[in-house]
PDB file of N, CA and C in Angstrom:
ATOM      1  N   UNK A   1      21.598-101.527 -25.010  1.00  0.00           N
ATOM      2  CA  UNK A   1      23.008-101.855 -24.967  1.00  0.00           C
ATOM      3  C   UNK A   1      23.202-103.306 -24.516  1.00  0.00           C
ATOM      4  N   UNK A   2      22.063-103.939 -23.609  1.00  0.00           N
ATOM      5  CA  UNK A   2      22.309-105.018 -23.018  1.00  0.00           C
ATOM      6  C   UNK A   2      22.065-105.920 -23.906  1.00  0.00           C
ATOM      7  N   UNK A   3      21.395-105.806 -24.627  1.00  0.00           N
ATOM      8  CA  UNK A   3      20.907-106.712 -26.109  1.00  0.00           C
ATOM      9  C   UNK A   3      21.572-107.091 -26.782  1.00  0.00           C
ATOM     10  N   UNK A   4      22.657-105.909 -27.268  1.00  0.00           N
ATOM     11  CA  UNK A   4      23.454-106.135 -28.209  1.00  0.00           C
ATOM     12  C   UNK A   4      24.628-106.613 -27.691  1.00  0.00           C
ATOM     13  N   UNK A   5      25.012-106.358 -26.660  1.00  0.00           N
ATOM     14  CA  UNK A   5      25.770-107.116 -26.153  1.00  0.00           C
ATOM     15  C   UNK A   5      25.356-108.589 -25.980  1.00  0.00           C
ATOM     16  N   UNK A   6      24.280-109.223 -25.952  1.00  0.00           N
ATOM     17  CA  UNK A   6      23.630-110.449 -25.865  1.00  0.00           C
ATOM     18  C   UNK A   6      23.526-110.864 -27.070  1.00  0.00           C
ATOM     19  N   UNK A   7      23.646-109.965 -27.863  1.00  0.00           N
ATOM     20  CA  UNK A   7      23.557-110.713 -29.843  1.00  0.00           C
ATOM     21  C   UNK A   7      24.884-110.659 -30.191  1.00  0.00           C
ATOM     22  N   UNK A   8      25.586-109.366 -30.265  1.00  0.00           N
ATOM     23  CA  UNK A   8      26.356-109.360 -30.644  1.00  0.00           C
ATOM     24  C   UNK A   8      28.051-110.295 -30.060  1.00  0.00           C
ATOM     25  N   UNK A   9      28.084-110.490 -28.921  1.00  0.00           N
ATOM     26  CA  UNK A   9      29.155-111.208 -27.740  1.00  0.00           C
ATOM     27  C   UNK A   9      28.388-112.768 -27.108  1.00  0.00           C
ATOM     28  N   UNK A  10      27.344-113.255 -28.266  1.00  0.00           N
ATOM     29  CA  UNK A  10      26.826-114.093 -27.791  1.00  0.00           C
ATOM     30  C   UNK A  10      28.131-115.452 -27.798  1.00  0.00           C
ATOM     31  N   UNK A  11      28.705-115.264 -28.449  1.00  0.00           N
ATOM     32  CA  UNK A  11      30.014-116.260 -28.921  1.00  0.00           C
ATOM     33  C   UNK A  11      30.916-116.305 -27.706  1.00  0.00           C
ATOM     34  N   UNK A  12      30.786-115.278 -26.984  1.00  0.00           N
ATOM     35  CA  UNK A  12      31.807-115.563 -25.479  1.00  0.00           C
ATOM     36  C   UNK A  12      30.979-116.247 -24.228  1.00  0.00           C
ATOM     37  N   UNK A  13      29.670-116.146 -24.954  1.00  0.00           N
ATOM     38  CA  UNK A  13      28.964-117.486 -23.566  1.00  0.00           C
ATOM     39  C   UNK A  13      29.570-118.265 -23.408  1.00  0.00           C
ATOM     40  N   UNK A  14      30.024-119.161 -24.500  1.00  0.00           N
ATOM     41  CA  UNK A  14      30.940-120.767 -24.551  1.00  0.00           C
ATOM     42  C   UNK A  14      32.336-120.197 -23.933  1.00  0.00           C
ATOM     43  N   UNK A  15      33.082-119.306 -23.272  1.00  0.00           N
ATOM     44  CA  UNK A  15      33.809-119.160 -23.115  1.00  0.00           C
ATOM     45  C   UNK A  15      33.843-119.762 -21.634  1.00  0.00           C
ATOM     46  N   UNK A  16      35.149-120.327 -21.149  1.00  0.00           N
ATOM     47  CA  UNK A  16      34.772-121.331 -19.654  1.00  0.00           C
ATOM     48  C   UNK A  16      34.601-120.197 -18.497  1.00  0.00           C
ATOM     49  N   UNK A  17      33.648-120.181 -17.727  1.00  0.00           N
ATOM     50  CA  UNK A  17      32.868-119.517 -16.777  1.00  0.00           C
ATOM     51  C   UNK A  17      32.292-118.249 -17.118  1.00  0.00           C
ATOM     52  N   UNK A  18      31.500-118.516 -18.143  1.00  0.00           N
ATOM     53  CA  UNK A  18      30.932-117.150 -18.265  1.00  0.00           C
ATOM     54  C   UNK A  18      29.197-117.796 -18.357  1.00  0.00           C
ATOM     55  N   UNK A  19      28.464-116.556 -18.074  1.00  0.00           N
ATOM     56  CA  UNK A  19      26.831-116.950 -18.128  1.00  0.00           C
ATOM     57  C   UNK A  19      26.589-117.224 -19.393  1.00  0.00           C
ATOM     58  N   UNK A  20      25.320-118.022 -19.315  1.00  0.00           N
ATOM     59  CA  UNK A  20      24.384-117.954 -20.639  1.00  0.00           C
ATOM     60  C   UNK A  20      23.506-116.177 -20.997  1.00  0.00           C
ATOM     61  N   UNK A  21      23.483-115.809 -22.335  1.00  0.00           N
ATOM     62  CA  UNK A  21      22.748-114.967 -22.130  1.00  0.00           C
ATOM     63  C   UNK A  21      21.627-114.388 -21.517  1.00  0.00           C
ATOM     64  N   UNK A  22      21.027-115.186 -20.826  1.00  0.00           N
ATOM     65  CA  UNK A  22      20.021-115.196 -20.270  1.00  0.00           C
ATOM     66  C   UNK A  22      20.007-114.987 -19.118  1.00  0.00           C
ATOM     67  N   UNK A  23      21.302-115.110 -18.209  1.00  0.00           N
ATOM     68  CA  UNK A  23      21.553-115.130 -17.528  1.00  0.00           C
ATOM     69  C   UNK A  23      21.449-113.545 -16.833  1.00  0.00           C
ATOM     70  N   UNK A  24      22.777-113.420 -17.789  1.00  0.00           N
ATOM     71  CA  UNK A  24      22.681-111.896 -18.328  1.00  0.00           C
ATOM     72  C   UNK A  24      21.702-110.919 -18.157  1.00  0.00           C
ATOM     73  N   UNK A  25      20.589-111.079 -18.919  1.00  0.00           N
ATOM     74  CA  UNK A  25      19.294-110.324 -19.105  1.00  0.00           C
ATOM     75  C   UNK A  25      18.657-110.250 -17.913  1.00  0.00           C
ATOM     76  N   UNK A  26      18.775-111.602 -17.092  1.00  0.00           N
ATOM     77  CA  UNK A  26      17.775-111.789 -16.010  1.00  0.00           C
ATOM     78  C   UNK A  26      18.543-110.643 -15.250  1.00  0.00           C
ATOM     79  N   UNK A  27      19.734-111.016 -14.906  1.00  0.00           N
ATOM     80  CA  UNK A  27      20.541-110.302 -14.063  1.00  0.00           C
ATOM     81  C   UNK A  27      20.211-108.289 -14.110  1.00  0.00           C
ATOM     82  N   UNK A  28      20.136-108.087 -15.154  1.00  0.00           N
ATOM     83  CA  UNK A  28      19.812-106.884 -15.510  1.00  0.00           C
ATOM     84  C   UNK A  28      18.429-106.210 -14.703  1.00  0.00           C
ATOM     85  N   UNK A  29      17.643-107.459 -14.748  1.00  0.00           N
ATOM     86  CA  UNK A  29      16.221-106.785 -14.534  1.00  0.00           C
ATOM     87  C   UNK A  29      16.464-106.817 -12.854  1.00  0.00           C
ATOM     88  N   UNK A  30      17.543-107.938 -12.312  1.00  0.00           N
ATOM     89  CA  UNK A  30      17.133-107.585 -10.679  1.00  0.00           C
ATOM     90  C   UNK A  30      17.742-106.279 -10.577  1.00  0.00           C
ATOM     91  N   UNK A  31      18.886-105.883 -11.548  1.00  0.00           N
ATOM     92  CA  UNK A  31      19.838-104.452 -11.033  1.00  0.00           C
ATOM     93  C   UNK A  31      19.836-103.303 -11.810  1.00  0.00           C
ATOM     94  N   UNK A  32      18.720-103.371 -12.264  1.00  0.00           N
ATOM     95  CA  UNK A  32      18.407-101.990 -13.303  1.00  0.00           C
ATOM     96  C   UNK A  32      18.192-100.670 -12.514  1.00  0.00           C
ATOM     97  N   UNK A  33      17.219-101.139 -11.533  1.00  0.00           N
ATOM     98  CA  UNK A  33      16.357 -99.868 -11.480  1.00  0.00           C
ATOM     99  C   UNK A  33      17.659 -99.514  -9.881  1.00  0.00           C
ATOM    100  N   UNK A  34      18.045-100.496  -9.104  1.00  0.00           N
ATOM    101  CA  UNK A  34      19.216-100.311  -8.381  1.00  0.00           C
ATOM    102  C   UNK A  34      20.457 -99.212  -8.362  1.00  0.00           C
ATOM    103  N   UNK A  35      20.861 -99.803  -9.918  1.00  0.00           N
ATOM    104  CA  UNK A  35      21.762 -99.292 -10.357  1.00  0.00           C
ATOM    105  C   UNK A  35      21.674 -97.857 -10.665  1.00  0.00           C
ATOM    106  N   UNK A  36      20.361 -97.711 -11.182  1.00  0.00           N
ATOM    107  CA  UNK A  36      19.795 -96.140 -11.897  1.00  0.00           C
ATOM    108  C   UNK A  36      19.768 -95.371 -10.632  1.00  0.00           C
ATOM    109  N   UNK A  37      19.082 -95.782  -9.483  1.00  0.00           N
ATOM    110  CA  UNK A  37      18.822 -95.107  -8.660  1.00  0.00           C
ATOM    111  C   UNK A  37      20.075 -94.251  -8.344  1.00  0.00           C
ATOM    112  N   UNK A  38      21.098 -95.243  -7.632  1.00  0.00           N
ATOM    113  CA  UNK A  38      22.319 -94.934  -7.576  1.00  0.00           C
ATOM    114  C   UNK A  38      23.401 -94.033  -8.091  1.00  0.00           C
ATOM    115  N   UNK A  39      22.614 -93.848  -9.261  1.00  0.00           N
ATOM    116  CA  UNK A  39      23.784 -93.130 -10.700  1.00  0.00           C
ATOM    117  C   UNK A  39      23.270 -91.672 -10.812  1.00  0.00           C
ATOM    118  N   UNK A  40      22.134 -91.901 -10.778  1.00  0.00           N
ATOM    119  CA  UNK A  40      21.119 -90.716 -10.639  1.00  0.00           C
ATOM    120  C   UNK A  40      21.617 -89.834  -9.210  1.00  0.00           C
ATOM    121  N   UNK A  41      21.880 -90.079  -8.159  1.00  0.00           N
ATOM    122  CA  UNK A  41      21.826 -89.928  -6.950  1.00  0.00           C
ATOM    123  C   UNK A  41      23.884 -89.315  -6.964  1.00  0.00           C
ATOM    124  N   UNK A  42      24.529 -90.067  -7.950  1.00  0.00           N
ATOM    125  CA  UNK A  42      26.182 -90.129  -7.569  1.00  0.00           C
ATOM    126  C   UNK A  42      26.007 -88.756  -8.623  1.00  0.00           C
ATOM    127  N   UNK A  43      25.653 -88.857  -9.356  1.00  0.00           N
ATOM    128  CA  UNK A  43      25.627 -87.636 -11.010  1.00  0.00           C
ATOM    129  C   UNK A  43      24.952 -85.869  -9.923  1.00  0.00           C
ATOM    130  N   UNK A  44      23.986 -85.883  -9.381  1.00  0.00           N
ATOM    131  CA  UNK A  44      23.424 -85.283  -8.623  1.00  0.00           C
ATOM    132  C   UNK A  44      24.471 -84.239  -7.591  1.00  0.00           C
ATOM    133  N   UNK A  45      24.916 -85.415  -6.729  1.00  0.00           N
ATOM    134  CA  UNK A  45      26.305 -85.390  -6.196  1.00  0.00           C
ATOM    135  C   UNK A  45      27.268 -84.689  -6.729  1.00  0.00           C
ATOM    136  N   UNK A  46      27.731 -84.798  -7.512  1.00  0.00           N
ATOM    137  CA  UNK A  46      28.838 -84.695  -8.632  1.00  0.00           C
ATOM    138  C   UNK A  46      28.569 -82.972  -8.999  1.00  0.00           C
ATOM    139  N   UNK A  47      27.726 -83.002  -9.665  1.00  0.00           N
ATOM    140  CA  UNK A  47      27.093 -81.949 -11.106  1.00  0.00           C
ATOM    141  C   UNK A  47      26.372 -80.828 -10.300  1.00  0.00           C
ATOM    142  N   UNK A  48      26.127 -81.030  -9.161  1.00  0.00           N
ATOM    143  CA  UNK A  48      24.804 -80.414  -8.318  1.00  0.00           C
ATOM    144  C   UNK A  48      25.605 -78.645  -8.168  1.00  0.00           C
ATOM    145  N   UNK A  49      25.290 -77.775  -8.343  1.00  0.00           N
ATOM    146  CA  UNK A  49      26.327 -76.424  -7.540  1.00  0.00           C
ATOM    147  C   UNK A  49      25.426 -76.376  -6.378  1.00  0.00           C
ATOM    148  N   UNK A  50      26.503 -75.508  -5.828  1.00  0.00           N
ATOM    149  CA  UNK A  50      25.748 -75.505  -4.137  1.00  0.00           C
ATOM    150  C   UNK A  50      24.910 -74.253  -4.039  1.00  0.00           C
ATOM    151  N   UNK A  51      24.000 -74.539  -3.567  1.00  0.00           N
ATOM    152  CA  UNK A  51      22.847 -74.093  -3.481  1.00  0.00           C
ATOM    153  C   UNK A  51      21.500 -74.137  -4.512  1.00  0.00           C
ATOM    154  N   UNK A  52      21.866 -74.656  -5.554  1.00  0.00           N
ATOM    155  CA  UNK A  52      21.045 -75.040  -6.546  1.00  0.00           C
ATOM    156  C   UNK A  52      19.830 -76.426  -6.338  1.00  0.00           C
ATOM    157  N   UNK A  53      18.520 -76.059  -6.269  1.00  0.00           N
ATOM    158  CA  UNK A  53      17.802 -76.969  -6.044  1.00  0.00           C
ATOM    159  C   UNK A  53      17.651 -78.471  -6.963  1.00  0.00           C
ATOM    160  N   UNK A  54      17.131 -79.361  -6.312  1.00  0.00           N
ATOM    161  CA  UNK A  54      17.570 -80.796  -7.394  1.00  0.00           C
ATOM    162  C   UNK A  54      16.263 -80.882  -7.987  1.00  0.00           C
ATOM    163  N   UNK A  55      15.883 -80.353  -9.091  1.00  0.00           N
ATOM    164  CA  UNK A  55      14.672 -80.846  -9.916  1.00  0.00           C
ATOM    165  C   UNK A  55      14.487 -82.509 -10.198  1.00  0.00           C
ATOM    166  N   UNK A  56      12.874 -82.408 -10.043  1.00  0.00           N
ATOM    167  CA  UNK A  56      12.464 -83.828 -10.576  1.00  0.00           C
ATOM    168  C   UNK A  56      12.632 -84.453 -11.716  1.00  0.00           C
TER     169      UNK A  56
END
């Protein structure tokens, strides 16, 4: 998704204060696995019934 958003919205880089794509990408790799953790953990939260164990 991040790709195509980087190919496809590459035309709003030039837009005034926005990143280079690259920027972008880099940014992704510091907050990927962050983010997942997190989502994984809020979804869990969410979806979990009570008393139901949390599989790996």
């Amino acid at each position: 998704m991040m790709h195509r958003w980087v190919v496809h919205g590459a035309h709003r880089f030039e837009l005034p204060g926005a990143q280079a794509g690259r920027a972008h990408l880099e940014g992704r790799m510091d907050h990927d696995a962050p983010l997942r953790a997190w989502m994984d953990q809020f979804l869990t939260h969410i979806f979990q019934r009570q008393g139901e164990k949390v599989r790996a």
